[in-house]
Protein backbone atom coordinates (compact mmCIF):
# COMPACT_ATOMS: atom_id res chain seq x y z
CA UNK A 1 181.47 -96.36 32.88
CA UNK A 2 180.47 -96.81 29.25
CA UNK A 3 177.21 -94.33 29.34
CA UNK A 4 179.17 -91.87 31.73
CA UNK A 5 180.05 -88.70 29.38
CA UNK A 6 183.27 -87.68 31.36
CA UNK A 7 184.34 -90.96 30.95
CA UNK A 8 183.80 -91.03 27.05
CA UNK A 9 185.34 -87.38 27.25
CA UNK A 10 188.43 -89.13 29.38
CA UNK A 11 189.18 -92.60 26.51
CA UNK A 12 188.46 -89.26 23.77
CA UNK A 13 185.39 -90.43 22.29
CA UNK A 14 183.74 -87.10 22.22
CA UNK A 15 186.39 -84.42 22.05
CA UNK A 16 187.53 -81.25 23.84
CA UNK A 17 189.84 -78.55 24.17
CA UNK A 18 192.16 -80.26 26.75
CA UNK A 19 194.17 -77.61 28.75
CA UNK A 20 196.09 -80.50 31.63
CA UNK A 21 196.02 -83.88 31.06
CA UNK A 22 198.23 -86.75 33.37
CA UNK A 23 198.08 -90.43 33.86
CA UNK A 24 195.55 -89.83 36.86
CA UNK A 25 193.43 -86.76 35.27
CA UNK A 26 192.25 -84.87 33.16
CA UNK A 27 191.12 -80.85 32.70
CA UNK A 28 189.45 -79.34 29.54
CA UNK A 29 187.42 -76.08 28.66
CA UNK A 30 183.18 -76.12 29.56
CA UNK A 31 180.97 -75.90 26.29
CA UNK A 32 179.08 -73.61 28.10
CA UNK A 33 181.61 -71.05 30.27
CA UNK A 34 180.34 -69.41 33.47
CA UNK A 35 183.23 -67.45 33.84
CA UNK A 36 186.16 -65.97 30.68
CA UNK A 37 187.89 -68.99 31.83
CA UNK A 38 185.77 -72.33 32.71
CA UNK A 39 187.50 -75.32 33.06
CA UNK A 40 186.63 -78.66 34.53
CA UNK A 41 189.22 -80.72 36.08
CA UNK A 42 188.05 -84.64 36.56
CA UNK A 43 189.29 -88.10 37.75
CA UNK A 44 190.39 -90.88 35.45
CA UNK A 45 189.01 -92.97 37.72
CA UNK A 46 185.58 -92.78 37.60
CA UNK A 47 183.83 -91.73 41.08
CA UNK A 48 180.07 -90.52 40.56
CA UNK A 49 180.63 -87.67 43.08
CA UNK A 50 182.58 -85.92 45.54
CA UNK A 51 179.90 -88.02 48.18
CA UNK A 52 181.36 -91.48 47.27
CA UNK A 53 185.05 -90.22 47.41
CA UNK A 54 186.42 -92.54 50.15
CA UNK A 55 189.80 -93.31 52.13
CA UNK A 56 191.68 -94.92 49.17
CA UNK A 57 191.28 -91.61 46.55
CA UNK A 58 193.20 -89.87 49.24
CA UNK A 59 196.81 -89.43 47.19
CA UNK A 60 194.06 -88.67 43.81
CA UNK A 61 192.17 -85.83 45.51
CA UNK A 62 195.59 -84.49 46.72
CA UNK A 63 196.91 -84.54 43.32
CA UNK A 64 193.60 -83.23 41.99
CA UNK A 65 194.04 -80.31 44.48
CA UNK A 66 197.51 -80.02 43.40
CA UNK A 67 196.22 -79.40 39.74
CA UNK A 68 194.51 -76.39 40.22
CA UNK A 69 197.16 -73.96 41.31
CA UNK A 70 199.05 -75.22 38.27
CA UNK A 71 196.35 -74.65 35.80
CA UNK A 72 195.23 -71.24 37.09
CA UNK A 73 198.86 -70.00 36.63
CA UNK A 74 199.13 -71.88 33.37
CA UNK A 75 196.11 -69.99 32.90
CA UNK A 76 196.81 -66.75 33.96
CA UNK A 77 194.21 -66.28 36.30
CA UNK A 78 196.48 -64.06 38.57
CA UNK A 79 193.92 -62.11 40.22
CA UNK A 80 192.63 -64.79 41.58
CA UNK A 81 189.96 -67.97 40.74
CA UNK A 82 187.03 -70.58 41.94
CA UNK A 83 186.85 -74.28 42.86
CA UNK A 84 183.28 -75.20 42.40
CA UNK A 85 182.33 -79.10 42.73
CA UNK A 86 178.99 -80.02 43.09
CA UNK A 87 177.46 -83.45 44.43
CA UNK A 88 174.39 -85.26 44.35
CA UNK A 89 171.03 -83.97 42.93
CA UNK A 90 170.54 -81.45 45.57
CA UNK A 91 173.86 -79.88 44.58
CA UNK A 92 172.42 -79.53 41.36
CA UNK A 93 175.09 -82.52 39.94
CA UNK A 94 174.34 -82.37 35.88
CA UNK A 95 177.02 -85.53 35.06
CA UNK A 96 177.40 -88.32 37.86
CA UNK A 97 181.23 -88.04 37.03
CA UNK A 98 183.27 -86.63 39.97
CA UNK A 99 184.58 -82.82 38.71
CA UNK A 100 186.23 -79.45 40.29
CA UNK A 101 185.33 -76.41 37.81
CA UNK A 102 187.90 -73.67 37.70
CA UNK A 103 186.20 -70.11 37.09
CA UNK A 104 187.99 -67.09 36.70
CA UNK A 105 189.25 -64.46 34.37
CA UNK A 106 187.18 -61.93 36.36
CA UNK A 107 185.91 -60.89 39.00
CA UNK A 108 183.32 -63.20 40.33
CA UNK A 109 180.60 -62.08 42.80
CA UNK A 110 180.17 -63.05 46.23
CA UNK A 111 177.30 -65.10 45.46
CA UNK A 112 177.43 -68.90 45.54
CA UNK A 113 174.62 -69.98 43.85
């Protein structure tokens, strides 16, 4: 999607500190860290939100899921980390570009919101 800012993030029209990149995604540091460590891991493939995943991303949200445990280690969040996605307007959503945010580097409360 041409307006879509993951997407322009994803052909590297606006840069970023890319930590995992492979043909099917891509994983780079937040400008604005929640967490020591704040990373967002996204599709190529551009799917507004985790709401409009459907049967045929199956094998790209396995390797998405696949992703994470590699990039915590690579890392070093040994003691432990997030997986944070949020969908739709409601799930307070800021870019209609499907994304998994890594948090760690810390101990993180118990609170989810």
């Amino acid at each position: 999607m041409s307006d879509c800012l993951f997407c322009k993030i994803i052909n590297k029209e606006i840069p970023s500190l890319v930590v995992y990149e492979d043909d099917l995604c891509l994983a780079f540091r937040d400008i604005a860290p929640q967490a020591p460590c704040h990373i967002l891991l996204i599709p190529k493939k551009h799917i507004p939100s985790m709401a409009e995943v459907c049967d045929e991303d199956a094998s790209l949200m396995a390797h998405l899921m696949t992703k994470i445990p590699l990039i915590a280690a690579k890392e070093a969040l040994t003691g432990g980390f997030r997986v944070v996605t949020n969908s739709g307007e409601d799930g307070a959503q800021s870019v209609k570009h499907l994304h998994f945010h890594i948090l760690g580097g810390k101990a993180l409360s118990g609170q989810m919101g």
